[in-house]
N, C-alpha and C. Protein backbone atom coordinates (compact mmCIF):
# COMPACT_ATOMS: atom_id res chain seq x y z
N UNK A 1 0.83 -1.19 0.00
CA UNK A 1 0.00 0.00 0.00
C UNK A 1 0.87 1.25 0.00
N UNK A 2 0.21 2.25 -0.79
CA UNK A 2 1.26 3.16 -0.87
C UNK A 2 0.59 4.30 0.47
N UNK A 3 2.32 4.73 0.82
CA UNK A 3 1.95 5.26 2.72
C UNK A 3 1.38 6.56 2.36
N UNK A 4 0.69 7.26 2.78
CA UNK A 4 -0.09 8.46 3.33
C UNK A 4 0.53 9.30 3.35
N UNK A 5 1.18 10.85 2.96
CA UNK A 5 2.09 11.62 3.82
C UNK A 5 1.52 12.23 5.03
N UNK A 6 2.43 12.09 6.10
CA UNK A 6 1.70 13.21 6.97
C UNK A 6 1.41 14.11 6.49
N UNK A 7 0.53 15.17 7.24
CA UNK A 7 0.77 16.40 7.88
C UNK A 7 1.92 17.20 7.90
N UNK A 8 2.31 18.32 7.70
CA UNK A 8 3.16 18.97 7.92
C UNK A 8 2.96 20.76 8.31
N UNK A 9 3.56 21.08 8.97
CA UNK A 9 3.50 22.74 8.77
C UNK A 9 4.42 23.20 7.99
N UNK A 10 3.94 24.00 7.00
CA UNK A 10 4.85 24.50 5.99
C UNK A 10 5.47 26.12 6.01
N UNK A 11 4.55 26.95 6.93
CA UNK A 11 5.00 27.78 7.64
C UNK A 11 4.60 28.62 8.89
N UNK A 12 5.51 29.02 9.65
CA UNK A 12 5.57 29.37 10.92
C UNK A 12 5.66 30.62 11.14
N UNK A 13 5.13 31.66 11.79
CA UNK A 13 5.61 33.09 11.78
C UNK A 13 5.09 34.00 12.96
N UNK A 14 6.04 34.39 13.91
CA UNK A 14 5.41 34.66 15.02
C UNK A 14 5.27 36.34 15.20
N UNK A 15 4.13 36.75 15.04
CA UNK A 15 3.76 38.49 15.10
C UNK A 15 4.10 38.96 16.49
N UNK A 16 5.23 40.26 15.67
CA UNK A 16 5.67 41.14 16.67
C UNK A 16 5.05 42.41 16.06
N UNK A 17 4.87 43.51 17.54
CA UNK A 17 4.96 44.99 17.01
C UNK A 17 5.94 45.55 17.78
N UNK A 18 6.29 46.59 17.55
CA UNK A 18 7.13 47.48 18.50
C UNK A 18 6.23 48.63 19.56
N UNK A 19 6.73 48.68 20.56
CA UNK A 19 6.19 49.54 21.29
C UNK A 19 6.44 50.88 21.27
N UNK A 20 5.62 51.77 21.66
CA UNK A 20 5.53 53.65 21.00
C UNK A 20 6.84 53.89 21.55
N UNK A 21 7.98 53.55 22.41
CA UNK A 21 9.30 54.21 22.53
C UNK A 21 10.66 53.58 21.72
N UNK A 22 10.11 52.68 21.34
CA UNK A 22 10.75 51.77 20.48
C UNK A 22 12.36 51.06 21.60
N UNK A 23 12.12 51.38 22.44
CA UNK A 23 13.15 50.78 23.19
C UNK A 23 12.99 49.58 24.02
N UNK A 24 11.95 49.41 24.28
CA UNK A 24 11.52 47.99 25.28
C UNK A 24 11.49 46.81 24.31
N UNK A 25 11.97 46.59 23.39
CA UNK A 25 12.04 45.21 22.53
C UNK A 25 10.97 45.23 21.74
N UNK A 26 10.61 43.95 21.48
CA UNK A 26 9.40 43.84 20.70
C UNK A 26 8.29 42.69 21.84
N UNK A 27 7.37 42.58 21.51
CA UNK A 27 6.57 42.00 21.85
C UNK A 27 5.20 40.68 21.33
N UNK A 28 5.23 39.49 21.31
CA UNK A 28 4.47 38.83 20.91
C UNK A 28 3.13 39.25 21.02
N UNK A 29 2.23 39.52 19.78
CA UNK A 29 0.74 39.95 19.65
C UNK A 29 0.39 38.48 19.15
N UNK A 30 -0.88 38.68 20.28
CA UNK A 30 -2.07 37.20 19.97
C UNK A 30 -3.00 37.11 19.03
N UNK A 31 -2.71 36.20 17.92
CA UNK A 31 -3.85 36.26 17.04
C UNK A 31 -5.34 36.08 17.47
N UNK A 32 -5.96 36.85 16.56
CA UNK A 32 -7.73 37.05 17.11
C UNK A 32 -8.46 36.17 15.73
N UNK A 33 -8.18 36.50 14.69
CA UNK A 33 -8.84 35.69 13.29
C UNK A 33 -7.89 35.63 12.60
N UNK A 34 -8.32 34.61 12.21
CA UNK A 34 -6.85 34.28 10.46
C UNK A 34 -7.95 34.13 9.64
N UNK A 35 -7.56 34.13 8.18
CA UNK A 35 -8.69 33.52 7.05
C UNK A 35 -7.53 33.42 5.55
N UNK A 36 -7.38 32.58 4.70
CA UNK A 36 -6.65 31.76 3.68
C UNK A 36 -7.37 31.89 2.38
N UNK A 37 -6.87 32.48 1.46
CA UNK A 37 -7.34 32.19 0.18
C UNK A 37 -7.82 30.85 0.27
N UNK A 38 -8.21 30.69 -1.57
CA UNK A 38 -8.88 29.18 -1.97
C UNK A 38 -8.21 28.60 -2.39
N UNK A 39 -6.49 29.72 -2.96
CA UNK A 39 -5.25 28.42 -3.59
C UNK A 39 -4.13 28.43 -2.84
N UNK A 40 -4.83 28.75 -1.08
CA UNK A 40 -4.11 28.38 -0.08
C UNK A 40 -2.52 29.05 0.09
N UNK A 41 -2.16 30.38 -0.97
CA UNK A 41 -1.70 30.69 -1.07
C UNK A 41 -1.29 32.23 -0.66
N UNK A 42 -2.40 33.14 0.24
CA UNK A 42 -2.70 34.54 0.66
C UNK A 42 -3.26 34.17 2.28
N UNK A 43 -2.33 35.39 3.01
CA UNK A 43 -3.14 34.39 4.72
C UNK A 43 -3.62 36.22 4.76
N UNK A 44 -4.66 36.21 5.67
CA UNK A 44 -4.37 37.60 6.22
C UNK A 44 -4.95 37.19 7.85
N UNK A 45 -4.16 37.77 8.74
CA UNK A 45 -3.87 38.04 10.36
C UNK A 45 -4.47 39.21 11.12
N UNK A 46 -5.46 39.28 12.08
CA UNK A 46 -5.50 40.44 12.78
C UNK A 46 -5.13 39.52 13.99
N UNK A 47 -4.76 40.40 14.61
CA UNK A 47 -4.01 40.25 16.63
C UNK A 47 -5.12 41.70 17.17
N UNK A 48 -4.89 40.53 18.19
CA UNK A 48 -5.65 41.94 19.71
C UNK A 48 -4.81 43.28 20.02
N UNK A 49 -5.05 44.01 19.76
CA UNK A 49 -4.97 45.59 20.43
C UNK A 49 -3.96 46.17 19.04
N UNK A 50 -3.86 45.37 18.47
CA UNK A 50 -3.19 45.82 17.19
C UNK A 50 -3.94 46.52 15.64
N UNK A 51 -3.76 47.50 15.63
CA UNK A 51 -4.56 48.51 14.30
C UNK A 51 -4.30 47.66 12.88
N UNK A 52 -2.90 47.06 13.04
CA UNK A 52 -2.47 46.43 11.60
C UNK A 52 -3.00 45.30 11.43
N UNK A 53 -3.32 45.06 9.92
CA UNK A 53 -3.91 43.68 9.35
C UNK A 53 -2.15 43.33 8.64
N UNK A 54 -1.97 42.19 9.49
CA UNK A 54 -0.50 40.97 8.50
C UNK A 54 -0.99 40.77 7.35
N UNK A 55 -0.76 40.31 6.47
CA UNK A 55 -0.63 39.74 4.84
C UNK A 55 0.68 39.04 4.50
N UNK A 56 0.19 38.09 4.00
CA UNK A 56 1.38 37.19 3.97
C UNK A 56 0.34 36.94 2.86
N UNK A 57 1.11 37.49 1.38
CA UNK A 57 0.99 37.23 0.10
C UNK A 57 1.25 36.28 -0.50
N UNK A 58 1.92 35.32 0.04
CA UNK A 58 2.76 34.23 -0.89
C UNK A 58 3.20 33.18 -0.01
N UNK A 59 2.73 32.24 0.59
CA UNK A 59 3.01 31.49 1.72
C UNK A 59 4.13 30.54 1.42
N UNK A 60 4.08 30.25 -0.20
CA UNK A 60 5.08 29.25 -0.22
C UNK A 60 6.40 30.00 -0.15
N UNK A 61 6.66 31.47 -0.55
CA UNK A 61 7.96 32.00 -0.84
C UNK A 61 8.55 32.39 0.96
N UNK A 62 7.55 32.05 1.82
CA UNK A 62 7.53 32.15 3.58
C UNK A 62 8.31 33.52 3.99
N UNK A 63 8.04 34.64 3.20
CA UNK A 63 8.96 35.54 3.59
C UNK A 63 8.27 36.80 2.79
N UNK A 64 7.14 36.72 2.57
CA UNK A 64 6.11 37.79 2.12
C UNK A 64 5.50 38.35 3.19
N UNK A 65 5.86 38.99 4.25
CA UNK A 65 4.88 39.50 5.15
C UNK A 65 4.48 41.17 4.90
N UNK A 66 3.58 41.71 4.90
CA UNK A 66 2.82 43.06 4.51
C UNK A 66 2.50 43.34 5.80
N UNK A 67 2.75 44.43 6.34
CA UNK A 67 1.35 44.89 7.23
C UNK A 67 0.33 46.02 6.64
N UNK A 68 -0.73 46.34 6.28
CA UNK A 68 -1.96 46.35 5.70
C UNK A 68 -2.26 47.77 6.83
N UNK A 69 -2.38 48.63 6.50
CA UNK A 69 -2.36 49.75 7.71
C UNK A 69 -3.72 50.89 6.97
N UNK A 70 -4.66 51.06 7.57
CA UNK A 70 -5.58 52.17 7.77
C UNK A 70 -7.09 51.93 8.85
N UNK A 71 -6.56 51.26 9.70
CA UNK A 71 -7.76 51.34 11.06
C UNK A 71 -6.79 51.56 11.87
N UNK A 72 -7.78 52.55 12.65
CA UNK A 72 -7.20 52.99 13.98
C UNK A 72 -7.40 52.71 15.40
N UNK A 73 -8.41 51.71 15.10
CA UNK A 73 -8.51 50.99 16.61
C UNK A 73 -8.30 48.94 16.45
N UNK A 74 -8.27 48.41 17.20
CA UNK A 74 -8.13 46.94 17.08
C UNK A 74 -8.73 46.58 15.56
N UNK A 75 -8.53 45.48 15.25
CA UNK A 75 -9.15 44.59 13.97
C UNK A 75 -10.00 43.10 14.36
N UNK A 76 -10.36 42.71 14.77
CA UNK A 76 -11.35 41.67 15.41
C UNK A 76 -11.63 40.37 14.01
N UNK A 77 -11.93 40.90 13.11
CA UNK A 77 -12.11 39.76 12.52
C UNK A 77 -11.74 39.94 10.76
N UNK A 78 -11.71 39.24 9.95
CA UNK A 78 -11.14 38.91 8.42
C UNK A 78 -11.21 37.88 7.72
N UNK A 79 -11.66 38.16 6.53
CA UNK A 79 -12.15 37.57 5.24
C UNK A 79 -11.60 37.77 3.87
N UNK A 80 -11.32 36.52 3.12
CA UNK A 80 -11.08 36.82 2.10
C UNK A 80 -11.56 36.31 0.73
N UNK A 81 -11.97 37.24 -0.18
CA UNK A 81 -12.53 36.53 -1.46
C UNK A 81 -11.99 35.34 -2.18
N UNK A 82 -13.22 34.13 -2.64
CA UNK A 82 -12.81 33.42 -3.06
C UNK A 82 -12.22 33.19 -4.18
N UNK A 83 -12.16 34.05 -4.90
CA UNK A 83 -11.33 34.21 -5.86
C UNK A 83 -9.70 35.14 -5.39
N UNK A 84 -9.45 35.65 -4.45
CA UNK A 84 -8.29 35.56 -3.76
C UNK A 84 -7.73 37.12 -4.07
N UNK A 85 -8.53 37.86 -4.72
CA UNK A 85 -8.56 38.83 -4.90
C UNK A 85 -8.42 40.64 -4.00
N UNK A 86 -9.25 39.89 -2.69
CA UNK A 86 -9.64 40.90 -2.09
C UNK A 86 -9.91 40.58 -1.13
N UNK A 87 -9.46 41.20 0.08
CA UNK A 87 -9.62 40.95 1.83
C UNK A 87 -10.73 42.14 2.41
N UNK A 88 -11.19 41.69 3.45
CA UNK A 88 -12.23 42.48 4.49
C UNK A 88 -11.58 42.71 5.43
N UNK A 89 -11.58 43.39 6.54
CA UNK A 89 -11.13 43.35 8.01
C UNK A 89 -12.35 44.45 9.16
N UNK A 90 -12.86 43.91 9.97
CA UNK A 90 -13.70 44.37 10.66
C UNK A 90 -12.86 45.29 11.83
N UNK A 91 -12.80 46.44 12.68
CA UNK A 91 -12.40 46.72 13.45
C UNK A 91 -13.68 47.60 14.45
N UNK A 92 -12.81 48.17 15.28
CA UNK A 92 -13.63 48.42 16.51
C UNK A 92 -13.74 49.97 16.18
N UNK A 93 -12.87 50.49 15.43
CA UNK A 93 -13.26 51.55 15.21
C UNK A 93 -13.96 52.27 14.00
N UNK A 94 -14.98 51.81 13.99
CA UNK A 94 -16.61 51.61 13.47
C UNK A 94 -16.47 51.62 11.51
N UNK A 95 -14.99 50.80 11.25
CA UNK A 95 -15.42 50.35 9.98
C UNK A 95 -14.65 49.21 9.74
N UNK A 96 -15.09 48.68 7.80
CA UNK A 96 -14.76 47.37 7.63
C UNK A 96 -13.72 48.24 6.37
N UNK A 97 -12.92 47.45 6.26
CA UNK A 97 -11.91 47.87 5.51
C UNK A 97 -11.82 46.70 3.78
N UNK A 98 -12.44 46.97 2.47
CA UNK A 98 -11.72 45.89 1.86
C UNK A 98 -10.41 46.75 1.25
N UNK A 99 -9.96 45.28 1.20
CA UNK A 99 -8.30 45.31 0.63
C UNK A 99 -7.84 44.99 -1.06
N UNK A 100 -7.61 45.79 -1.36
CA UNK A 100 -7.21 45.26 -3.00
C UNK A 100 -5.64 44.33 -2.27
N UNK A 101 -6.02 43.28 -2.96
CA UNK A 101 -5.08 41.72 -2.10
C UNK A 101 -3.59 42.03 -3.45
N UNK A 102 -4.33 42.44 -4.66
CA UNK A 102 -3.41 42.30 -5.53
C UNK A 102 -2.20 44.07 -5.87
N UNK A 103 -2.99 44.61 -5.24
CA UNK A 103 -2.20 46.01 -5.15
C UNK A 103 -1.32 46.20 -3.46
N UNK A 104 -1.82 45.33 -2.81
CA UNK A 104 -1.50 45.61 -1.12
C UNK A 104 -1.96 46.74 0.03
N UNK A 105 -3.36 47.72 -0.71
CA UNK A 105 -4.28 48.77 -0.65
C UNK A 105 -5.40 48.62 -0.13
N UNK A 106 -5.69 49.90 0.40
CA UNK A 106 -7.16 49.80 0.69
C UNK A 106 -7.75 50.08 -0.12
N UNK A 107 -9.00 49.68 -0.55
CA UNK A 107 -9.77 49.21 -2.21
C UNK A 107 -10.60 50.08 -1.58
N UNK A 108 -11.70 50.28 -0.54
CA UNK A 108 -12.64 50.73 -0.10
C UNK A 108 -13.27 51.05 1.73
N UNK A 109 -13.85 51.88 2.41
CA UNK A 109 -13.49 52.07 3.64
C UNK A 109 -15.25 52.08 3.87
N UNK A 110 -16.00 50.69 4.48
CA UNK A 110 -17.30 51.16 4.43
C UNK A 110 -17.32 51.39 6.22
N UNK A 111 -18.36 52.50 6.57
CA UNK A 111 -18.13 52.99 7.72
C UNK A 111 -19.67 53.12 8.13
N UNK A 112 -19.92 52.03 9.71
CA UNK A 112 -21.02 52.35 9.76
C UNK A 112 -21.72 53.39 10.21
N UNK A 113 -23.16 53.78 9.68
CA UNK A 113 -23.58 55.56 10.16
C UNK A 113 -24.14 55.19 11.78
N UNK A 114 -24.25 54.25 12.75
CA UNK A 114 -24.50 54.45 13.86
C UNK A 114 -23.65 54.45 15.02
N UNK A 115 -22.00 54.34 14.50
CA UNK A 115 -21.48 54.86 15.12
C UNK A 115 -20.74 53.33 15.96
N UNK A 116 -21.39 52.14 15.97
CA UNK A 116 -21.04 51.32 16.49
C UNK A 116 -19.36 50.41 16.04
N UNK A 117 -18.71 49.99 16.77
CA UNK A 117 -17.85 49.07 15.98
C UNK A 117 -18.20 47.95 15.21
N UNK A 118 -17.77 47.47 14.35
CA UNK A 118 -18.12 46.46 13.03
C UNK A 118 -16.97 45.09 14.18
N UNK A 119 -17.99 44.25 13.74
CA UNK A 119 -17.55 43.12 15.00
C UNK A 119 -17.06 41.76 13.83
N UNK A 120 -17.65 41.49 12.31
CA UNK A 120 -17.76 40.46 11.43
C UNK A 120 -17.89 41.62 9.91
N UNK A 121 -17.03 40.58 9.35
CA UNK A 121 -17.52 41.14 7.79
C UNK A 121 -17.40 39.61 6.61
N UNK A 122 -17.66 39.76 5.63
CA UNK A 122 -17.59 38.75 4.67
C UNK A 122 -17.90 39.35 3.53
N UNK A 123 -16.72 38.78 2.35
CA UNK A 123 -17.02 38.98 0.67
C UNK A 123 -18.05 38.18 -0.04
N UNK A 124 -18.48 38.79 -1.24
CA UNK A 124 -19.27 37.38 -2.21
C UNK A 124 -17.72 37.17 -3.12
N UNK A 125 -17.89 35.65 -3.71
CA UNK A 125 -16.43 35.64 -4.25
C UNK A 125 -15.59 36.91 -5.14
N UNK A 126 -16.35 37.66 -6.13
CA UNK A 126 -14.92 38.68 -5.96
C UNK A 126 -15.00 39.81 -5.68
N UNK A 127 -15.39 40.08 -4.77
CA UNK A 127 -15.40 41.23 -3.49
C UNK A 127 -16.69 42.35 -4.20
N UNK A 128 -17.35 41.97 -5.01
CA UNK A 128 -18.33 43.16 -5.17
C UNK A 128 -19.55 43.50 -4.35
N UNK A 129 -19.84 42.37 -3.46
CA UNK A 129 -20.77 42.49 -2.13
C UNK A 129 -19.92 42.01 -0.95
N UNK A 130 -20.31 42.59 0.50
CA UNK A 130 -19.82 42.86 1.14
C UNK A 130 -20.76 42.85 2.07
N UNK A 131 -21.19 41.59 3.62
CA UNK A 131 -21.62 41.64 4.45
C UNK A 131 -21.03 41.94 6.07
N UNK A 132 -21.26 43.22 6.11
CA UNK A 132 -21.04 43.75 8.01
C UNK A 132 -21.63 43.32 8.95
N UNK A 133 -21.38 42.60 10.42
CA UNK A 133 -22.22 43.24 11.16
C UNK A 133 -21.30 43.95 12.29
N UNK A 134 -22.47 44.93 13.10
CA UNK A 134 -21.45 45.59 13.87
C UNK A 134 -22.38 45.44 15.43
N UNK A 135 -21.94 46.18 16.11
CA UNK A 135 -22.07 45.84 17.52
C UNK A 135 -23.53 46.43 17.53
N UNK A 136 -24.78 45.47 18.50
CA UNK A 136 -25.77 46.35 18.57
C UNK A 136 -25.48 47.45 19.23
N UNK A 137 -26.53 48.69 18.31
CA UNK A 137 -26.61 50.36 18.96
C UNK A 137 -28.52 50.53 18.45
N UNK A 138 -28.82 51.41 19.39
CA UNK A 138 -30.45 52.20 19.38
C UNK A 138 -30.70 53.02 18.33
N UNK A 139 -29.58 53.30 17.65
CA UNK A 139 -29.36 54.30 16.05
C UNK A 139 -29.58 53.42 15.00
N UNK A 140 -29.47 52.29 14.92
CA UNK A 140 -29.24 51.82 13.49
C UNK A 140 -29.53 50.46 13.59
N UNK A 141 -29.37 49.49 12.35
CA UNK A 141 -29.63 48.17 12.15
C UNK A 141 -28.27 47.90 12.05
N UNK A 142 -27.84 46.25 12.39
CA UNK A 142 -26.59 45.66 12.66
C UNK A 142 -26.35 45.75 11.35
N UNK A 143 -26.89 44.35 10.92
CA UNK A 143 -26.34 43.76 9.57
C UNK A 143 -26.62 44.47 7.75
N UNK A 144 -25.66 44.54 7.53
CA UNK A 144 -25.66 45.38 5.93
C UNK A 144 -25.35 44.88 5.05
N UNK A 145 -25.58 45.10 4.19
CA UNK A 145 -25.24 44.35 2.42
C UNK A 145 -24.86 45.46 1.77
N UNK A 146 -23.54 45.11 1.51
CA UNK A 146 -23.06 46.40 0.76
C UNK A 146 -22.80 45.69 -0.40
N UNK A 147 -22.86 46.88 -1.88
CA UNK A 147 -22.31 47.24 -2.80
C UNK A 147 -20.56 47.77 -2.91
N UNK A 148 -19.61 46.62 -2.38
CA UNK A 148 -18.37 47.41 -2.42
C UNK A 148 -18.15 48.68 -3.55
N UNK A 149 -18.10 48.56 -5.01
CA UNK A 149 -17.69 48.90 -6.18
C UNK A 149 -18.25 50.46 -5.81
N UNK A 150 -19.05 50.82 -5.14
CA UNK A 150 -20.14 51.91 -5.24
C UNK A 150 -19.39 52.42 -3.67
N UNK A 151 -19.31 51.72 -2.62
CA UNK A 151 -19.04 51.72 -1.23
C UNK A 151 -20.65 52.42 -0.63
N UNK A 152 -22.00 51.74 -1.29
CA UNK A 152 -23.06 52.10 -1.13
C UNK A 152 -23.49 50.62 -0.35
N UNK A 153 -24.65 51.17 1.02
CA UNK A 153 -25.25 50.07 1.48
C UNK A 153 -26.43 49.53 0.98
N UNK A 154 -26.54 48.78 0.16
CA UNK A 154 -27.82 47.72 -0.73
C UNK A 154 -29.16 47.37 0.30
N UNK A 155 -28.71 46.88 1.47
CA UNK A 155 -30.31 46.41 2.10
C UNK A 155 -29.58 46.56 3.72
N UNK A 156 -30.53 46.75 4.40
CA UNK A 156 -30.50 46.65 5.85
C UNK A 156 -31.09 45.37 6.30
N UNK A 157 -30.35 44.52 6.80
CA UNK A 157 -31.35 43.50 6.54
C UNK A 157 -31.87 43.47 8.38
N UNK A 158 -33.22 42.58 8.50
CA UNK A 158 -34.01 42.48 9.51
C UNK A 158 -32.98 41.49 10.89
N UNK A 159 -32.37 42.23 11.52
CA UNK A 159 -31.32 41.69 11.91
C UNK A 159 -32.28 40.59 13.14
N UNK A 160 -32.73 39.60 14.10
CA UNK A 160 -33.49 38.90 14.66
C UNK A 160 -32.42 38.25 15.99
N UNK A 161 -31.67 38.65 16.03
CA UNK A 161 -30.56 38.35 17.44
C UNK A 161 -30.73 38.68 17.77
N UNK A 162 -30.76 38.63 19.30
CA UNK A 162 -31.18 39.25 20.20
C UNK A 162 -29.90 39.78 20.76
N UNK A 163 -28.53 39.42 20.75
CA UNK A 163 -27.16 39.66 20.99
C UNK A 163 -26.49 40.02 20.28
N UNK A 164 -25.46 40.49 20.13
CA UNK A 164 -24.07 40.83 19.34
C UNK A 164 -23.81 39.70 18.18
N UNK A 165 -23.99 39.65 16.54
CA UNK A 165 -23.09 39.14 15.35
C UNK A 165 -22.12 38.84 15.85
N UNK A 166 -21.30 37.21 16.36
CA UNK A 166 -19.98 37.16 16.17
C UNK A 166 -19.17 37.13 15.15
N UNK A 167 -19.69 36.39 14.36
CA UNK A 167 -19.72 35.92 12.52
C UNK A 167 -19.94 35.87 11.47
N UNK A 168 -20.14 36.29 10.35
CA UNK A 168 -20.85 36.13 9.20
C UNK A 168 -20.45 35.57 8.36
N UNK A 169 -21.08 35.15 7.19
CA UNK A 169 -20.33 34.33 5.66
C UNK A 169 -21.58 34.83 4.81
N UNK A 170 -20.87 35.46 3.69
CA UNK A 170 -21.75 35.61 2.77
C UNK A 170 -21.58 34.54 1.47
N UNK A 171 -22.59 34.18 0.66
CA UNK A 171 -22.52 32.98 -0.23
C UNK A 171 -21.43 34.06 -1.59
N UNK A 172 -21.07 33.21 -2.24
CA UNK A 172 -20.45 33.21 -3.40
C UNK A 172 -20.99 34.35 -4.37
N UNK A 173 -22.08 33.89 -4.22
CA UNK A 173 -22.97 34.76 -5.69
C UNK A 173 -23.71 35.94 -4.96
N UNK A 174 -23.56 36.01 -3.43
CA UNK A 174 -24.05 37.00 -2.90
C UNK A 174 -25.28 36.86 -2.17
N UNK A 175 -26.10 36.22 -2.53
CA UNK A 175 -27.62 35.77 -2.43
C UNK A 175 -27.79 35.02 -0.91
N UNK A 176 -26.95 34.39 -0.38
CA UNK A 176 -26.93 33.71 0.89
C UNK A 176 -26.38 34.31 1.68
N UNK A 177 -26.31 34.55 3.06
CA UNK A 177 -25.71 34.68 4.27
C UNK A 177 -25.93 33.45 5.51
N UNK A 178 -24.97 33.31 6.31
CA UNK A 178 -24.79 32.75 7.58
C UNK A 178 -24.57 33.91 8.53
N UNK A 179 -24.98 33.83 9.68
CA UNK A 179 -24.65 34.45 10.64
C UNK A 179 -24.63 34.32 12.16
N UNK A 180 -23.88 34.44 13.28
CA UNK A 180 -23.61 33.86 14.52
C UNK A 180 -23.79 34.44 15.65
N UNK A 181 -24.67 34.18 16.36
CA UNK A 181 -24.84 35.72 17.50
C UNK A 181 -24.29 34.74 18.66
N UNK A 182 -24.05 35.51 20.06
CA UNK A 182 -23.32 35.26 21.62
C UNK A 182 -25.18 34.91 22.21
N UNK A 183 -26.19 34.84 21.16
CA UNK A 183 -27.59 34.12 21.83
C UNK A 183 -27.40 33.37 21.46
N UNK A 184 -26.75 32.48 20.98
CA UNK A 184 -26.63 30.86 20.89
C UNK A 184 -27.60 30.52 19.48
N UNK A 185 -28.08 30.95 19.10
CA UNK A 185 -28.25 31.03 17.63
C UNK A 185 -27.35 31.42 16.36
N UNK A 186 -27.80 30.49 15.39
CA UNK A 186 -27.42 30.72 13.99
C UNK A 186 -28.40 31.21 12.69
N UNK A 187 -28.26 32.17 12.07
CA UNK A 187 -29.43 32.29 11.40
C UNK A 187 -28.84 31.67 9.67
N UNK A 188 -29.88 31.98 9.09
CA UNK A 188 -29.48 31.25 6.99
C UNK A 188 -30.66 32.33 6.62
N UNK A 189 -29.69 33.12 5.69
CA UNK A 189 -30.21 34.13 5.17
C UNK A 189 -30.50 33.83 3.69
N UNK A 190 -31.98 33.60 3.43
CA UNK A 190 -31.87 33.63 1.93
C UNK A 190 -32.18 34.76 0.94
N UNK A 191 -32.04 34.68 -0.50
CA UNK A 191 -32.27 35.96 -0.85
C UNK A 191 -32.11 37.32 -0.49
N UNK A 192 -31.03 37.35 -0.03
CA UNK A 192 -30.43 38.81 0.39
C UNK A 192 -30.55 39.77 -0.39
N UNK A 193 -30.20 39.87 -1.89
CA UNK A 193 -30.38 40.80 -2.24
C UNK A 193 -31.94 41.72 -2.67
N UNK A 194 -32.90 40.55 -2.32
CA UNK A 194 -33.94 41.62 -2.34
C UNK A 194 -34.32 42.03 -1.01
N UNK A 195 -35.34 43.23 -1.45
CA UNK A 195 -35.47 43.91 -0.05
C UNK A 195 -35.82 43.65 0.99
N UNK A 196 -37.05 42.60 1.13
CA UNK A 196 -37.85 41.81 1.80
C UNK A 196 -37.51 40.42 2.35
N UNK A 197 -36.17 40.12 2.94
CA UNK A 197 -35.12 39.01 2.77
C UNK A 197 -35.60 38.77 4.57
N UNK A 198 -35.53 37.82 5.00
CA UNK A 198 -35.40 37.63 6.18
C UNK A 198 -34.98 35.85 6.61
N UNK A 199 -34.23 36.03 7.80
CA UNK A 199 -33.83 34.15 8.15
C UNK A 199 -34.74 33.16 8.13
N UNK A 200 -34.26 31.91 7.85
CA UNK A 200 -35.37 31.26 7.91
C UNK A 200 -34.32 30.16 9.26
């Protein structure tokens, strides 16, 4: 019988930042979300209390690291199109960031109007829709469907958690969502893009 290969790790990379005097060394930052292209070949990294999104463009060349810089408060969570094109990053300071993956840029800055931090985001495969959610607030609806290309919001959708979005996934073609609240529910969003969309 022919043997199996293991498992292997093919690469290793441990996130440092420097601290504001630059004299106390560096310091190990804890990853919060990772998320991997589809040809397993693009990573992108947010860490706790850290503004920068890592990028590691090229995993096999193990020596591509980017840091990805325009939020100014933590980054909490990250997504990337399945076509490998284009990254999301949610932060606390109340926007989602996509990333042109192939320029190393910020492509677009959607910012929510109630003021809350964006807690989850997700692409349709090549980044032209764009699902947020952000922290519940008394101003506004959580969850959004954006129009990246436009940086216009498409539908508000009927958000039904009773808690905080930990998660989201938007489908491929746009039309589906998943989503994860701290109430111990999961919702399946169909037909998103029309107006009248709600979980089943």
């Amino acid at each position: 019988k022919r043997r199996r290969k293991a498992s292997e790790v093919i690469f290793r990379q441990k996130v440092f930042y420097s601290h504001e005097d630059h004299d106390s060394g560096y310091k190990v930052k804890k990853p919060t979300h990772i998320a991997i292209s589809s040809d397993g070949n693009k990573v992108l990294l947010c860490c706790e209390e850290s503004t920068d999104v890592f990028y590691y463009h090229n995993i096999s060349a193990k020596t591509n690291l980017l840091n990805l810089r325009g939020h100014t408060k933590s980054v909490g969570r990250c997504a990337i199109s399945s076509d490998g094109n284009f990254g999301i990053t949610a932060s606390n300071d109340t926007t989602a960031i996509v990333w042109d993956l192939s320029q190393n840029k910020e492509y677009r800055k959607l910012r929510t109007y109630n003021g809350a931090a964006m807690k989850a985001a997700s692409l349709s495969y090549d980044g032209s829709y764009a699902l947020t959610a952000s922290k519940p607030s008394p101003r506004g609806k959580t969850l959004l469907l954006w129009n990246v290309t436009q940086g216009d919001i498409l539908r508000e959708l009927n958000n039904t958690h009773i808690k905080q979005i930990r998660c989201c996934k938007l489908s491929d073609d746009g039309s589906m969502a998943l989503t994860a609240s701290l109430d111990g529910t999961a919702n399946v969003w169909r037909s998103i893009l029309n107006q009248n969309s709600t979980p089943t």
